[in-house]
Protein backbone atom coordinates (compact mmCIF):
# COMPACT_ATOMS: atom_id res chain seq x y z
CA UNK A 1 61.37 -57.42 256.22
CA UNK A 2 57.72 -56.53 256.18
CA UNK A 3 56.58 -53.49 254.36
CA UNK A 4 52.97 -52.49 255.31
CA UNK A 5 50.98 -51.61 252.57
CA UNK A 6 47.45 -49.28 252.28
CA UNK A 7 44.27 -51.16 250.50
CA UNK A 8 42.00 -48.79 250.69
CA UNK A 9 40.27 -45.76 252.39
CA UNK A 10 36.45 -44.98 252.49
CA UNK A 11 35.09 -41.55 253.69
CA UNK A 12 32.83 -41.86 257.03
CA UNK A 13 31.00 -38.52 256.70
CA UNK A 14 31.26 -35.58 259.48
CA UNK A 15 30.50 -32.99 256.78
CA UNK A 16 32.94 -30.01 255.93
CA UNK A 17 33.85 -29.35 259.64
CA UNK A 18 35.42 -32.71 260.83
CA UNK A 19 35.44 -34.76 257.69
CA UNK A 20 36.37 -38.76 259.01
CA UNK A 21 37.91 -41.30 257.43
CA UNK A 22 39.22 -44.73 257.82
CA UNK A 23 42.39 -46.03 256.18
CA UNK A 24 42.89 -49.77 255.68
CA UNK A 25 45.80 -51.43 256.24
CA UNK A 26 46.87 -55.08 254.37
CA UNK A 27 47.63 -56.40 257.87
CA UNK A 28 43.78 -56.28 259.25
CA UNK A 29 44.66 -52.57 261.34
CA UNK A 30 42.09 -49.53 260.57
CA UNK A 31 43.21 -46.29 261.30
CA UNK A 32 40.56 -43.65 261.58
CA UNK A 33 41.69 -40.28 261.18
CA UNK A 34 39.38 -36.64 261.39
CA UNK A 35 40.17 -33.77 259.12
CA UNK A 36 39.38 -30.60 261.04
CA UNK A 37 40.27 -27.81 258.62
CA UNK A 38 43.18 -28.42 256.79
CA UNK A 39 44.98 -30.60 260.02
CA UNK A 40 44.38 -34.32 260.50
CA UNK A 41 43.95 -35.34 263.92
CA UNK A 42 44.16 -39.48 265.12
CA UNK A 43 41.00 -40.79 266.25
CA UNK A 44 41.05 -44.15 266.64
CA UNK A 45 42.40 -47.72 265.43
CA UNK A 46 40.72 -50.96 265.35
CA UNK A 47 41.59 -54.59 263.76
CA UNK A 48 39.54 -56.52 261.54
CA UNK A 49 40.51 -60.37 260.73
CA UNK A 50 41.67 -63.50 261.37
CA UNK A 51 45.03 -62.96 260.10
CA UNK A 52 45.92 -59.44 261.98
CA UNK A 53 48.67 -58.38 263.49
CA UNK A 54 47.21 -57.62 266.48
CA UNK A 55 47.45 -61.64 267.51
CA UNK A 56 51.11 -62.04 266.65
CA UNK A 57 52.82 -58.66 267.67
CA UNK A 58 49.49 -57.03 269.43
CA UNK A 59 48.37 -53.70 268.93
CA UNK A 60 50.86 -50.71 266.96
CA UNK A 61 52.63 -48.05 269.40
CA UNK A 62 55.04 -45.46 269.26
CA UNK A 63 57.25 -45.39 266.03
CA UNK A 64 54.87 -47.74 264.00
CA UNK A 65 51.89 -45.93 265.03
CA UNK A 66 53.56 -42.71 263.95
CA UNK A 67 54.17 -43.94 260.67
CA UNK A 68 50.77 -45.22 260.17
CA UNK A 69 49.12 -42.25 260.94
CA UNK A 70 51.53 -40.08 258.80
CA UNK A 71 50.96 -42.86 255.73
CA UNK A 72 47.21 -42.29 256.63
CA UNK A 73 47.31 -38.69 256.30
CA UNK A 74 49.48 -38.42 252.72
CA UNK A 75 46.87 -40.88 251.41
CA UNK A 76 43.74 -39.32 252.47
CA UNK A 77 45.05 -35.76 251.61
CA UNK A 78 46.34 -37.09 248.00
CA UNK A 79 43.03 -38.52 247.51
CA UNK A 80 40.98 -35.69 248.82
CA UNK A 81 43.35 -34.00 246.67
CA UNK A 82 42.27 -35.96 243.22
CA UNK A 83 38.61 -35.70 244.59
CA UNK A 84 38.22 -39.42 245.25
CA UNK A 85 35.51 -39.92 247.96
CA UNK A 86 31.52 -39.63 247.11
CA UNK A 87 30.17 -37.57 249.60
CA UNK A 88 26.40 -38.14 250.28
């Protein structure tokens, strides 16, 4: 069974209103997410590399896009949280 893992998350700017960020998946999937206040809202996904899972199982929907975006969130918020990301 395949347990998806996150790699890393970099702050995209937006200032203090709708902070954005992008969460990094080990299976090539970026989720972008926008902090509005203290909510997190989906914005997008996309898929970097050769080796994604986007060409074997295409692109996450439903349940595993749920829990992506929810492991998005708790990361972001635990790092915003330890005052991880360098804001410009």
């Amino acid at each position: 069974m395949y347990i998806m893992k996150i790699i890393s998350s970099l702050y995209n700017g937006g200032g203090e209103t709708a902070a954005r960020y992008s969460v990094h998946f080990d299976d090539g999937i970026t989720v972008m997410i926008i902090k509005k206040g203290k909510v997190f809202e989906y914005e997008n996904m996309l898929s970097t590399g050769l080796d994604s899972i986007l060409f074997t199982k295409g692109w996450p929907k439903g349940k595993a896009l749920d829990k992506r975006i929810k492991m998005a969130e708790e990361f972001v918020a635990n790092n915003i949280k330890r005052n991880r990301y360098k804001k410009r």
